[in-house]
PDB file of N, CA and C in Angstrom:
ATOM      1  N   UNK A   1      21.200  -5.750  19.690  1.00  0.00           N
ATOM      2  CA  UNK A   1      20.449  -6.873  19.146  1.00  0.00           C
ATOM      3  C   UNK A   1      18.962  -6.621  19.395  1.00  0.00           C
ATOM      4  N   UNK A   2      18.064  -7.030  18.142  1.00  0.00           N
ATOM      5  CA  UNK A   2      16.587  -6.722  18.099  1.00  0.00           C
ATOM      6  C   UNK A   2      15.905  -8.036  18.675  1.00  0.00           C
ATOM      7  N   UNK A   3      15.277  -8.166  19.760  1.00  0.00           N
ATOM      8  CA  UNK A   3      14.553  -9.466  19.864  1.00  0.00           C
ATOM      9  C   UNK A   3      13.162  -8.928  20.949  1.00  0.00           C
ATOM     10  N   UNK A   4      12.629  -9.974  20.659  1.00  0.00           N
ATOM     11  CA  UNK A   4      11.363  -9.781  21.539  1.00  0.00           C
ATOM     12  C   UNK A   4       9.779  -8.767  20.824  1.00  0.00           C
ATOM     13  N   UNK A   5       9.591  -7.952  22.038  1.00  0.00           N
ATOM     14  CA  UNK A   5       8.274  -6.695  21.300  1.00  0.00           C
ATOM     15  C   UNK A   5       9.158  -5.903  20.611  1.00  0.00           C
ATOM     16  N   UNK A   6       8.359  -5.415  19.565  1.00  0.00           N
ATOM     17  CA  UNK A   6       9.406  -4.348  18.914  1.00  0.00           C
ATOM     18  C   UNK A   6       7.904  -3.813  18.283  1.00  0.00           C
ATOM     19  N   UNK A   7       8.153  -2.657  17.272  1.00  0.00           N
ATOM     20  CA  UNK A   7       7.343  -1.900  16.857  1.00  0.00           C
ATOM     21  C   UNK A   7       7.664  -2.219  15.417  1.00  0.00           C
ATOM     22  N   UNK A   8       6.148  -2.604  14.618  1.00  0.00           N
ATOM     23  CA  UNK A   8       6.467  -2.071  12.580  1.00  0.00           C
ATOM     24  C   UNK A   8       5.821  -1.010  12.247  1.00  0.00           C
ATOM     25  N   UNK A   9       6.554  -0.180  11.601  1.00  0.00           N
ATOM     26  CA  UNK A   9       6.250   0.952  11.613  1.00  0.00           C
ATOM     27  C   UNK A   9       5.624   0.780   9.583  1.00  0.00           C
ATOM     28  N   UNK A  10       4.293   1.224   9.117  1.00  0.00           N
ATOM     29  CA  UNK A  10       4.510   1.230   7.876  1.00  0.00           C
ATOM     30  C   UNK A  10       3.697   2.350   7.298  1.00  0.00           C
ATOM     31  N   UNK A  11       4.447   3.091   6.094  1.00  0.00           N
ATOM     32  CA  UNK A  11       4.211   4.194   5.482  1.00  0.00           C
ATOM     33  C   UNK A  11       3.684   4.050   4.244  1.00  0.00           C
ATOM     34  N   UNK A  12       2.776   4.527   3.643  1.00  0.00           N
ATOM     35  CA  UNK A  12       2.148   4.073   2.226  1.00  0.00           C
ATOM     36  C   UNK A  12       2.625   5.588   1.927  1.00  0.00           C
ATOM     37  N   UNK A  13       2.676   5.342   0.367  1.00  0.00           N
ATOM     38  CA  UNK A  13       2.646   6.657   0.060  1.00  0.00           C
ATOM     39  C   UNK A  13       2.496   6.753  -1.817  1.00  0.00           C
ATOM     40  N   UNK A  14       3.080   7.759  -2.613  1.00  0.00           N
ATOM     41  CA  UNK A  14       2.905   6.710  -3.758  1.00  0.00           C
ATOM     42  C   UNK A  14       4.324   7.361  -4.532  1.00  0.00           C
ATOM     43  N   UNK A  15       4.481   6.667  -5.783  1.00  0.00           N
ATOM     44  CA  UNK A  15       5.697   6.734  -6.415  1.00  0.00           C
ATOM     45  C   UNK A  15       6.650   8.053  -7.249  1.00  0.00           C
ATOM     46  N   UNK A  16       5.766   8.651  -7.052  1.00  0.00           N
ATOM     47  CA  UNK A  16       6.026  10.184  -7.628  1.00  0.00           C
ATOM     48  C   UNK A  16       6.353  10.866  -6.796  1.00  0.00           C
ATOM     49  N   UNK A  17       5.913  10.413  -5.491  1.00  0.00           N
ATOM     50  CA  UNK A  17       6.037  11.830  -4.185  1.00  0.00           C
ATOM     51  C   UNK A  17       7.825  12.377  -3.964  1.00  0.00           C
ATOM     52  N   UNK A  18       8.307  13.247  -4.260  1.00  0.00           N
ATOM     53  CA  UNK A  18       9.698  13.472  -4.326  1.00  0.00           C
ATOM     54  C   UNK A  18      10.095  14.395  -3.497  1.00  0.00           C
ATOM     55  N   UNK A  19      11.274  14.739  -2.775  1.00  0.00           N
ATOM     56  CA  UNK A  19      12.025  15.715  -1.973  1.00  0.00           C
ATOM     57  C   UNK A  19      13.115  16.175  -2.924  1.00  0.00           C
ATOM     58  N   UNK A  20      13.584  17.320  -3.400  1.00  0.00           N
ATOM     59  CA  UNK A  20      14.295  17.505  -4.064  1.00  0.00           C
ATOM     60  C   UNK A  20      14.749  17.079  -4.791  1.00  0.00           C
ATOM     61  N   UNK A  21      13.536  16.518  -5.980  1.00  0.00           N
ATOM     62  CA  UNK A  21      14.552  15.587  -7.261  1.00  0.00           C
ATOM     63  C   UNK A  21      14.318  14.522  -6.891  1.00  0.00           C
ATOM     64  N   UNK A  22      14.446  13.993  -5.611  1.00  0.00           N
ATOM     65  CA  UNK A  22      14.948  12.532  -5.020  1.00  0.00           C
ATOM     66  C   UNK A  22      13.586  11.847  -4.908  1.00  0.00           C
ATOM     67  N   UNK A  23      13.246  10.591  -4.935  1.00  0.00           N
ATOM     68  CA  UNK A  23      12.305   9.821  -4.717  1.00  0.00           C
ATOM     69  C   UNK A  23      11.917   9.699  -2.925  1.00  0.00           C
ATOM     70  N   UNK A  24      10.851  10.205  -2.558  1.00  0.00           N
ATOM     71  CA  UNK A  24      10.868  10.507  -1.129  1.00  0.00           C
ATOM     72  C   UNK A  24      10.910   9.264  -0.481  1.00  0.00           C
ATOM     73  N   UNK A  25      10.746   8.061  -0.854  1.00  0.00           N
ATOM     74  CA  UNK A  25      10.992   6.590  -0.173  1.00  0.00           C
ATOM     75  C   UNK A  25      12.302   6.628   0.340  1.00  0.00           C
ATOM     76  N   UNK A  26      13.011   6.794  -1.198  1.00  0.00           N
ATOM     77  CA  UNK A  26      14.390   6.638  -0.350  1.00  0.00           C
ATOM     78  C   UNK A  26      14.970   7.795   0.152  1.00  0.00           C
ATOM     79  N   UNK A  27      14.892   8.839   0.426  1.00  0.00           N
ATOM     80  CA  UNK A  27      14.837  10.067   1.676  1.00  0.00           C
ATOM     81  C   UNK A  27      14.248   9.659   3.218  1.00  0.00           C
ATOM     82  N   UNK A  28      13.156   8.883   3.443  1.00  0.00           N
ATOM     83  CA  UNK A  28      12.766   8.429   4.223  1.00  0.00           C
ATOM     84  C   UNK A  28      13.974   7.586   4.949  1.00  0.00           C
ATOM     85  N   UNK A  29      14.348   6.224   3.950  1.00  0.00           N
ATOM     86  CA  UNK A  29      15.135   5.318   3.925  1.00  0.00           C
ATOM     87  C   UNK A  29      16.566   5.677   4.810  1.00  0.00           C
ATOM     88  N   UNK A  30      16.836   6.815   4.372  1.00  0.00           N
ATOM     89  CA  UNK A  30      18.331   7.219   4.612  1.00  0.00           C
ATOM     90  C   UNK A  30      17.968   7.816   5.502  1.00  0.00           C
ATOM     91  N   UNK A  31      17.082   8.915   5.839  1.00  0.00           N
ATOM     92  CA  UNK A  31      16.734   9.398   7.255  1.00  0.00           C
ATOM     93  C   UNK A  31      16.577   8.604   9.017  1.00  0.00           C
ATOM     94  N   UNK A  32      15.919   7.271   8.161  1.00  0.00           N
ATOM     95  CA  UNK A  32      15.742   6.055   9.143  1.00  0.00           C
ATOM     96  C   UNK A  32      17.202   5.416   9.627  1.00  0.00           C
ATOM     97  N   UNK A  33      18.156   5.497   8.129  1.00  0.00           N
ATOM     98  CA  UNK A  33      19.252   5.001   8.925  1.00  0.00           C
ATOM     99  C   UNK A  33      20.495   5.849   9.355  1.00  0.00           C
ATOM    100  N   UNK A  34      19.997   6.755   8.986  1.00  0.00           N
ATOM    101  CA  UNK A  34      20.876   7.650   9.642  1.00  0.00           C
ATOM    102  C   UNK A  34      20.289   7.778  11.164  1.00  0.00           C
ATOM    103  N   UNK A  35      19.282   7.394  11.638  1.00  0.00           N
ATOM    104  CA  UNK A  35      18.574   7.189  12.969  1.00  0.00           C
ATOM    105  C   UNK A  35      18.777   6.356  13.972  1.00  0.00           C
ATOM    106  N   UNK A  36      19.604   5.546  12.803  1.00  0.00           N
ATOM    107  CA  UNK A  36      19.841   3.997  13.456  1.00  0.00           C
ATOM    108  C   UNK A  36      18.265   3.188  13.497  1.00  0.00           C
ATOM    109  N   UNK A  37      17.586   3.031  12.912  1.00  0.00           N
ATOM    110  CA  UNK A  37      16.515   2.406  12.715  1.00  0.00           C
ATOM    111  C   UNK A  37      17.172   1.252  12.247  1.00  0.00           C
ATOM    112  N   UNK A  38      16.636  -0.399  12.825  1.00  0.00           N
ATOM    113  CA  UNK A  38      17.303  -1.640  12.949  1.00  0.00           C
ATOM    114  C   UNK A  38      17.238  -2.101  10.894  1.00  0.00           C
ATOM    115  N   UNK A  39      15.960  -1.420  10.544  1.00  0.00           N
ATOM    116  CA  UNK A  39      16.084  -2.020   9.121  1.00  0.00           C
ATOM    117  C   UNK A  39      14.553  -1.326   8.466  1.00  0.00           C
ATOM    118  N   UNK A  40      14.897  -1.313   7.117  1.00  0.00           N
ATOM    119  CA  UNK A  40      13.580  -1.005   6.471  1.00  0.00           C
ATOM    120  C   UNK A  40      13.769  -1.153   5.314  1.00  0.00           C
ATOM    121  N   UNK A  41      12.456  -1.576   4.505  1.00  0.00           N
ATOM    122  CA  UNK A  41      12.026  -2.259   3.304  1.00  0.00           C
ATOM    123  C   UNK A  41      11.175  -1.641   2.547  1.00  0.00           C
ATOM    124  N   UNK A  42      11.464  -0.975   1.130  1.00  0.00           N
ATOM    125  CA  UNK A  42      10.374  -0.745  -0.365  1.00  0.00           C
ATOM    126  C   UNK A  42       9.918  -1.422  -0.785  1.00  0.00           C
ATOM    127  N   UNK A  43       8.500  -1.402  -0.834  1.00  0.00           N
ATOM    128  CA  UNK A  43       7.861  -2.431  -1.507  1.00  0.00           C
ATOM    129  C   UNK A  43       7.271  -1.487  -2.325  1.00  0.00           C
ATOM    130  N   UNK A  44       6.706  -1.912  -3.467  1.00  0.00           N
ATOM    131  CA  UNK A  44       6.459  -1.464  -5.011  1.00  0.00           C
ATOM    132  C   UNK A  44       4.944  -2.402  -4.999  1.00  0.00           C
ATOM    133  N   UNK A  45       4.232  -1.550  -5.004  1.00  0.00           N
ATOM    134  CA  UNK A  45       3.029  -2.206  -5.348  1.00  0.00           C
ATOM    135  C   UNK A  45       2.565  -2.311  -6.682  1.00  0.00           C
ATOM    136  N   UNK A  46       1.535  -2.983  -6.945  1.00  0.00           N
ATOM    137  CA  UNK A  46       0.970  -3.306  -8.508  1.00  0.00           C
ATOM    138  C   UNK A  46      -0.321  -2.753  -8.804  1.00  0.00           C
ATOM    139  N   UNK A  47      -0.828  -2.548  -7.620  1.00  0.00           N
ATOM    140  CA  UNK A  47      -2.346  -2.223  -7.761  1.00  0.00           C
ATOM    141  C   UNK A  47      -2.395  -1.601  -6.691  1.00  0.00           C
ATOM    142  N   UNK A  48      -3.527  -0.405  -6.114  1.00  0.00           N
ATOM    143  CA  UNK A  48      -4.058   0.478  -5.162  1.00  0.00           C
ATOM    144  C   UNK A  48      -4.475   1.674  -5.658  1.00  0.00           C
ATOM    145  N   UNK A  49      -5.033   2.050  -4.336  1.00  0.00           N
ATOM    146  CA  UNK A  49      -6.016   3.404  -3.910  1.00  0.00           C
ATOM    147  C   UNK A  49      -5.816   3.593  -2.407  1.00  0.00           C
ATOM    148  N   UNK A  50      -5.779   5.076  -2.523  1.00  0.00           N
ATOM    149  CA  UNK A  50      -5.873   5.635  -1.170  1.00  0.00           C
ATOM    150  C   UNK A  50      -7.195   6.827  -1.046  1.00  0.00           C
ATOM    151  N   UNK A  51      -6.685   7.939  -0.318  1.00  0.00           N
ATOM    152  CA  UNK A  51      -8.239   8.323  -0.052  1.00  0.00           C
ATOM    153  C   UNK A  51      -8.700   9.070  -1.104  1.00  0.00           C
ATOM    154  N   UNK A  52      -8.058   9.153  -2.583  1.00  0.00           N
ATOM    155  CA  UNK A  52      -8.501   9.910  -3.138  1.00  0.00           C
ATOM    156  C   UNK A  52      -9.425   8.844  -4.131  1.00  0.00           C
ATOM    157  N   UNK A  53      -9.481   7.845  -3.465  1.00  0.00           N
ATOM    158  CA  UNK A  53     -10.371   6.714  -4.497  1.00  0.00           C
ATOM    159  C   UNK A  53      -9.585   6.378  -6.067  1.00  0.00           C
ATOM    160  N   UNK A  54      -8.431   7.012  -6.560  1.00  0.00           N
ATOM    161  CA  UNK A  54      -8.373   7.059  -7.650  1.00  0.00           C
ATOM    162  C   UNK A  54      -7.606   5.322  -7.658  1.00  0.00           C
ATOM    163  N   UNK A  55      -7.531   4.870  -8.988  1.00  0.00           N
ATOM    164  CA  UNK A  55      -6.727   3.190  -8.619  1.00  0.00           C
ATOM    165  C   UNK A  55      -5.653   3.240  -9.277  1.00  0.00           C
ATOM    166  N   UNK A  56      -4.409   3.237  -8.556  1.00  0.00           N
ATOM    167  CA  UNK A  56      -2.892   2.547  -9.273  1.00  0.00           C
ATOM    168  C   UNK A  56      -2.617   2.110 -10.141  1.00  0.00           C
ATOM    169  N   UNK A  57      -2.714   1.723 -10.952  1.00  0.00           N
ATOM    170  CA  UNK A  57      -2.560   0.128 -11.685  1.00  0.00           C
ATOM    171  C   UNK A  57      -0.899   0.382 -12.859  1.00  0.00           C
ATOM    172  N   UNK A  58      -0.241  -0.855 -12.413  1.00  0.00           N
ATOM    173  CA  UNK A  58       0.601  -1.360 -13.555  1.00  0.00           C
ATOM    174  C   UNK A  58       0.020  -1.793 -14.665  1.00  0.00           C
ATOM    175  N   UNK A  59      -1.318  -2.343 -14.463  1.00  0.00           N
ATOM    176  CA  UNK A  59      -2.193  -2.362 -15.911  1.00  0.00           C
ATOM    177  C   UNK A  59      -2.322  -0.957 -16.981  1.00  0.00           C
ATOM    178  N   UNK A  60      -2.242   0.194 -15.962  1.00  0.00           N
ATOM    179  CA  UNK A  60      -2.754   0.863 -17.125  1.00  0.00           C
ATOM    180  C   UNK A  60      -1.599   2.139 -17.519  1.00  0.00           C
ATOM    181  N   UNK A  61      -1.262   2.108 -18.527  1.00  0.00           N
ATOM    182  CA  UNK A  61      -0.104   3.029 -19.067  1.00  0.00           C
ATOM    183  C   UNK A  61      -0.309   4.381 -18.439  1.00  0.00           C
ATOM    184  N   UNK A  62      -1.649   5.151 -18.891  1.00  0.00           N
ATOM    185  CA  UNK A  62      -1.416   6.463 -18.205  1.00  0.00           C
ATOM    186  C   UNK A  62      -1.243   6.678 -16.798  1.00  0.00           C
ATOM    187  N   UNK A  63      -1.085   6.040 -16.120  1.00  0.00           N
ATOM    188  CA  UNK A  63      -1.398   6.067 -14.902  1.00  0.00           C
ATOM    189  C   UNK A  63      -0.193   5.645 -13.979  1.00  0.00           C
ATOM    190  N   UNK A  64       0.410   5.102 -14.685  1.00  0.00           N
ATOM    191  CA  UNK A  64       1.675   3.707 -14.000  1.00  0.00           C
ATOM    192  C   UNK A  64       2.820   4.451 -12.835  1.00  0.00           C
ATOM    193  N   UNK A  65       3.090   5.252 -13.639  1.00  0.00           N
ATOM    194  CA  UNK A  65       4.534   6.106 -12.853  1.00  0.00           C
ATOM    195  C   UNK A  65       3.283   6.606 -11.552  1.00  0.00           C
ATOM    196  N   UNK A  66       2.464   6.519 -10.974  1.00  0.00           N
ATOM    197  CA  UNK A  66       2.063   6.802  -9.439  1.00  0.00           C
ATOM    198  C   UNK A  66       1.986   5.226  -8.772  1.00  0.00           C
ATOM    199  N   UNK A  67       2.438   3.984  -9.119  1.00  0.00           N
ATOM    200  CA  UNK A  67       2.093   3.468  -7.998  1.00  0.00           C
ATOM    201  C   UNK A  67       2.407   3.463  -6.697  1.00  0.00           C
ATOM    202  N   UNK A  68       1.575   2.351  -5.782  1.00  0.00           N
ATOM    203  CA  UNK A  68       1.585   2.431  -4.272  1.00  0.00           C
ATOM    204  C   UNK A  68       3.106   2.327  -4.139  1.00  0.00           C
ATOM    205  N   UNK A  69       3.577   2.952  -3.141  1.00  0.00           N
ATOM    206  CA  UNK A  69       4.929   2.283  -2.247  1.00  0.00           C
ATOM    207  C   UNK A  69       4.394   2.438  -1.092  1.00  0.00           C
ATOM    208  N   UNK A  70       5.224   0.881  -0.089  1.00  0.00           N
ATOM    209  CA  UNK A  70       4.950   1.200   1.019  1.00  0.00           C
ATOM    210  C   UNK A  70       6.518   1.068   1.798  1.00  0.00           C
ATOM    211  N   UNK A  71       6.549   1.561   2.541  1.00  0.00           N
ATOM    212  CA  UNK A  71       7.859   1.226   3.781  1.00  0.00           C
ATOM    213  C   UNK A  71       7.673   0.580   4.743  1.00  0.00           C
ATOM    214  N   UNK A  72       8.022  -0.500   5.271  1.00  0.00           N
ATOM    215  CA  UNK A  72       8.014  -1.148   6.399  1.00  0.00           C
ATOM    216  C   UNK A  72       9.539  -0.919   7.240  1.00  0.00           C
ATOM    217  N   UNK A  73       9.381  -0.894   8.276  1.00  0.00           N
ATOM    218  CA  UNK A  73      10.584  -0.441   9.088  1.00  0.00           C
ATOM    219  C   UNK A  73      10.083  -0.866  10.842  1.00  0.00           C
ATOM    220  N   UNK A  74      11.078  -1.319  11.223  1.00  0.00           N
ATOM    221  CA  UNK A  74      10.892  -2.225  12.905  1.00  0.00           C
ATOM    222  C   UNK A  74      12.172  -1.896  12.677  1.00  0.00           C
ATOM    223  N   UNK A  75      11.891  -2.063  14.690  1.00  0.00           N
ATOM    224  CA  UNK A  75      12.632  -1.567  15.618  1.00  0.00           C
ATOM    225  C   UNK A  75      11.842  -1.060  16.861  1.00  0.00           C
ATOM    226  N   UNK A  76      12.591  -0.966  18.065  1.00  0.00           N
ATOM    227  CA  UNK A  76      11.991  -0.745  19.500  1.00  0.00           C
ATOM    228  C   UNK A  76      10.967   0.501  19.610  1.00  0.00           C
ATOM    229  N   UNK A  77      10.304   0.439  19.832  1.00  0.00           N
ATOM    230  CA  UNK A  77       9.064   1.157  20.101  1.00  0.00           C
ATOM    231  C   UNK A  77       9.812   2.846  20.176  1.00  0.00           C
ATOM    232  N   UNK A  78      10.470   2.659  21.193  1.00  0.00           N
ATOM    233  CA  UNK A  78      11.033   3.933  21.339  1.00  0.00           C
ATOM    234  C   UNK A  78      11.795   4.763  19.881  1.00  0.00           C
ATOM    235  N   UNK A  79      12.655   3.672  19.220  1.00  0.00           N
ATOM    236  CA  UNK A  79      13.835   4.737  18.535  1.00  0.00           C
ATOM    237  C   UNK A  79      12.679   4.946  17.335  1.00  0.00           C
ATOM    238  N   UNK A  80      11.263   4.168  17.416  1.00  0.00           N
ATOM    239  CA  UNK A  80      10.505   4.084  16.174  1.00  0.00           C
ATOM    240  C   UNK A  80       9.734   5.645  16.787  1.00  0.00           C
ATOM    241  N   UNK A  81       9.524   5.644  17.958  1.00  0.00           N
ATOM    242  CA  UNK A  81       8.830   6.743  18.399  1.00  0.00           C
ATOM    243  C   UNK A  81       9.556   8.327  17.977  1.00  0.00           C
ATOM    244  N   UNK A  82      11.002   8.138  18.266  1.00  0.00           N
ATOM    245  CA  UNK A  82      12.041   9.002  18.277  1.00  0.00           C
ATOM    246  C   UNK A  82      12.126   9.504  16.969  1.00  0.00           C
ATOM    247  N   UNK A  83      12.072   8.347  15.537  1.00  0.00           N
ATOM    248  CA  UNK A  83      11.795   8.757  14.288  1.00  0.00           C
ATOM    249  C   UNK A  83      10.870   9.419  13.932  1.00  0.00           C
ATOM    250  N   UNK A  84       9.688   9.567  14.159  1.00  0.00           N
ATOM    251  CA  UNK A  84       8.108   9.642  13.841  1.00  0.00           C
ATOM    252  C   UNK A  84       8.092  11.151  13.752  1.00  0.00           C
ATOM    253  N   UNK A  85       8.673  12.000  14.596  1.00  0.00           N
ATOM    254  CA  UNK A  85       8.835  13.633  13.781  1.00  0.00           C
ATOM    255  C   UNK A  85       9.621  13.847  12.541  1.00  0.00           C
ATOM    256  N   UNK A  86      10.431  13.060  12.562  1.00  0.00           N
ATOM    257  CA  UNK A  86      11.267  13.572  10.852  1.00  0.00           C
ATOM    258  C   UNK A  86      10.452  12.791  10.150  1.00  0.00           C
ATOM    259  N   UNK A  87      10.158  11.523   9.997  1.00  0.00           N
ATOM    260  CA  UNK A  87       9.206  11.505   9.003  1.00  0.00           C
ATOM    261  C   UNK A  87       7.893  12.465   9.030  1.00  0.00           C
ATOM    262  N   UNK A  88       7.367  12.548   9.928  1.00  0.00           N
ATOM    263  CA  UNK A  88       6.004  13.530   9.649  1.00  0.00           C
ATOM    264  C   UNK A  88       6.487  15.052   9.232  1.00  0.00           C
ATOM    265  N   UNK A  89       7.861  15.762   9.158  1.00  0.00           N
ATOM    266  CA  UNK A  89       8.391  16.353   8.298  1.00  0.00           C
ATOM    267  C   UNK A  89       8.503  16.465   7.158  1.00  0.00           C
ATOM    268  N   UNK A  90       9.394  15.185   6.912  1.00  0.00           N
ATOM    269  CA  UNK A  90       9.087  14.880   5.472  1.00  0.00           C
ATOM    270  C   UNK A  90       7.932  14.416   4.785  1.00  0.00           C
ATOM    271  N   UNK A  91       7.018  13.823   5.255  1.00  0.00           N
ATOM    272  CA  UNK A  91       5.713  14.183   4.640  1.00  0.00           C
ATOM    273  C   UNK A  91       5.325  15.428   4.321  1.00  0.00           C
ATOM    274  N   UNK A  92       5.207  15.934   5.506  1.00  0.00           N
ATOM    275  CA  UNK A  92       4.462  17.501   5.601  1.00  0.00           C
ATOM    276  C   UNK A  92       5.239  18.487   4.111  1.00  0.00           C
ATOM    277  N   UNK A  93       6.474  18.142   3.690  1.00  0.00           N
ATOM    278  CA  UNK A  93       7.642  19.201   3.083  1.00  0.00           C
ATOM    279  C   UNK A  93       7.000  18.826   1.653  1.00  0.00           C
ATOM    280  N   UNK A  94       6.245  17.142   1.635  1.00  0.00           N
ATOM    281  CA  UNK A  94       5.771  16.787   0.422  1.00  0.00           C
ATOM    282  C   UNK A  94       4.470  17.772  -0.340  1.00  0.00           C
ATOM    283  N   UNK A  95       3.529  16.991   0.938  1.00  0.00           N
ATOM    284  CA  UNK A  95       2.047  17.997   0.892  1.00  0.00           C
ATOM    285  C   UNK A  95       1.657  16.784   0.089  1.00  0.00           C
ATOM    286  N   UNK A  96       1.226  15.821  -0.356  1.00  0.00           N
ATOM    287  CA  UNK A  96       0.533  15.294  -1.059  1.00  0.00           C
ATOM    288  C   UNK A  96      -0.371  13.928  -0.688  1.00  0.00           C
ATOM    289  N   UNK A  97      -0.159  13.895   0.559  1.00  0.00           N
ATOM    290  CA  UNK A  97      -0.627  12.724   1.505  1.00  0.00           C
ATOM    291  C   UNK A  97      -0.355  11.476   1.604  1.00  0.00           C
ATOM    292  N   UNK A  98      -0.685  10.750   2.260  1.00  0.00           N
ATOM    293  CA  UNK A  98      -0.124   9.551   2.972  1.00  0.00           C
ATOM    294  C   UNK A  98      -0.895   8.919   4.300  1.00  0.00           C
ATOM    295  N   UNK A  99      -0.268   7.453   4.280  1.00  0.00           N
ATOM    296  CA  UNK A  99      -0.783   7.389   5.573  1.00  0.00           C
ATOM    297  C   UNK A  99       0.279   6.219   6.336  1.00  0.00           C
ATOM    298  N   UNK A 100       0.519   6.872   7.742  1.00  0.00           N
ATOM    299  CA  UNK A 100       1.562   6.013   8.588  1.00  0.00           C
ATOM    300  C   UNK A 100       0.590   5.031   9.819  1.00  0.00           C
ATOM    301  N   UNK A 101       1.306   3.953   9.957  1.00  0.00           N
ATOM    302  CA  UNK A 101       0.394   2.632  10.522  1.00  0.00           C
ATOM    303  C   UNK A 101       1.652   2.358  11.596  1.00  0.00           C
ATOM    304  N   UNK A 102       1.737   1.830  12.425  1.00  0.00           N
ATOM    305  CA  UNK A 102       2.632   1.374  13.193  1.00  0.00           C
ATOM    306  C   UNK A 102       1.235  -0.019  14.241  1.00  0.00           C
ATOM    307  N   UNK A 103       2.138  -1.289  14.638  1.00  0.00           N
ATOM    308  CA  UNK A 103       1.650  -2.008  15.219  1.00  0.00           C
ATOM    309  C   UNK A 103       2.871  -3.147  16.416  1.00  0.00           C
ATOM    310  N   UNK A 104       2.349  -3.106  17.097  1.00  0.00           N
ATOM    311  CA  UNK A 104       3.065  -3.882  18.097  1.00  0.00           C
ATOM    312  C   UNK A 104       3.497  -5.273  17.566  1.00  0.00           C
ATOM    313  N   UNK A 105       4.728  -5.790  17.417  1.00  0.00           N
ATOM    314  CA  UNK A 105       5.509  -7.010  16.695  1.00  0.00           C
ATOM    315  C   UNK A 105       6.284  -7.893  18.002  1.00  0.00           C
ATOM    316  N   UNK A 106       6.176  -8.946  17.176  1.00  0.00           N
ATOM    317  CA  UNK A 106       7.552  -9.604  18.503  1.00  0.00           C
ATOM    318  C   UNK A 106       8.718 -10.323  17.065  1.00  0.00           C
ATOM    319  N   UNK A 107       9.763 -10.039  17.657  1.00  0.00           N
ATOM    320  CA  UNK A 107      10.610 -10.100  16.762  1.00  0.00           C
ATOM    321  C   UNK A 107      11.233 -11.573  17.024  1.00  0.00           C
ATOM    322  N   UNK A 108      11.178 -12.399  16.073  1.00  0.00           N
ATOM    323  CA  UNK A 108      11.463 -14.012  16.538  1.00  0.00           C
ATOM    324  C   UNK A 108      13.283 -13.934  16.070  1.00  0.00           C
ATOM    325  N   UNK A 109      13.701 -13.011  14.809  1.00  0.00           N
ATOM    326  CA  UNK A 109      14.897 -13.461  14.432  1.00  0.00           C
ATOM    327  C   UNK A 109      15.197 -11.818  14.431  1.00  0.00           C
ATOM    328  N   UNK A 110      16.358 -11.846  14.457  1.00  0.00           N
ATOM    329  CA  UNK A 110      17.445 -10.420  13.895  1.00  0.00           C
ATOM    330  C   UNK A 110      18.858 -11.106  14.025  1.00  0.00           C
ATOM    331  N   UNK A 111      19.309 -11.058  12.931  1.00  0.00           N
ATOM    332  CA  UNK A 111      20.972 -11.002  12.966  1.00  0.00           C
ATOM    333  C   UNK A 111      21.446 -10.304  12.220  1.00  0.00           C
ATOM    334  N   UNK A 112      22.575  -9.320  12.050  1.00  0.00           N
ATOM    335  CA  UNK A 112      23.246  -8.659  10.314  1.00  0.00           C
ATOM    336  C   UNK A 112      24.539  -9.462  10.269  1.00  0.00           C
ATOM    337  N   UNK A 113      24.828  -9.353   9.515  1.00  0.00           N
ATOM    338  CA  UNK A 113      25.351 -10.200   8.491  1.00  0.00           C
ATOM    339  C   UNK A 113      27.239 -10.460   9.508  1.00  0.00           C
ATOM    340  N   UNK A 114      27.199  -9.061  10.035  1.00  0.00           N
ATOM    341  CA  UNK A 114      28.604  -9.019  11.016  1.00  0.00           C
ATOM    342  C   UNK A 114      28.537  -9.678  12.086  1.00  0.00           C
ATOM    343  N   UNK A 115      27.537 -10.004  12.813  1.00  0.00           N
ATOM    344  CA  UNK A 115      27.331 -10.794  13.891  1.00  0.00           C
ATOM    345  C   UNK A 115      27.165 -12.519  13.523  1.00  0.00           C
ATOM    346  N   UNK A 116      28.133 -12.776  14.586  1.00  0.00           N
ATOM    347  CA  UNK A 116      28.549 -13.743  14.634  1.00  0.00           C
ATOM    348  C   UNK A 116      27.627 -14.832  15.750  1.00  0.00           C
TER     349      UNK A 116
END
């Protein structure tokens, strides 16, 4: 059970970035839970820029298939610590950059769905 300090771990990256074919979000995704990482979330952005200044946009057709994704993922400081080389793997295997954020959380709720 997750309660108390915990760690959010979050990864920007953008929508094209791929590992074999596969969309590297969800490579991440499955890496995390194959880690046992308590949970993690795709978010699909609409608009952004990262350091290459260039801008995202769902507004604009040529451009669309790169938007932002980000990953959010919590869990105890440690198993988040324990993850943090395979993802910086799988970045690195990408080459196309990114940037990972992690911040100290207190976790008010966790239950899955089996717990009673």
């Amino acid at each position: 059970m997750l309660s108390g300090q915990a760690k959010l771990l979050r990864i920007f990256l953008g929508e094209i970035d791929k590992i074999d074919h596969q969309p590297l979000y969800e490579t991440i995704v499955q890496e995390a839970r194959k880690n046992g990482i308590a949970g993690a979330t795709v978010l699909k952005g609409i608009l952004g820029y990262g350091a290459s200044t260039v801008i995202h946009s769902a507004k604009l057709i040529d451009i669309s298939e790169d938007l932002p994704i980000v990953i959010e993922m919590v869990d105890t400081e440690e198993k988040i610590n324990t993850f943090l080389p395979t993802l910086n793997q799988l970045l690195e295997k990408v080459g196309r950059g990114g940037l990972v954020t992690s911040e100290n959380i207190n976790v008010l709720y966790y239950k899955n769905r089996t717990q009673q």
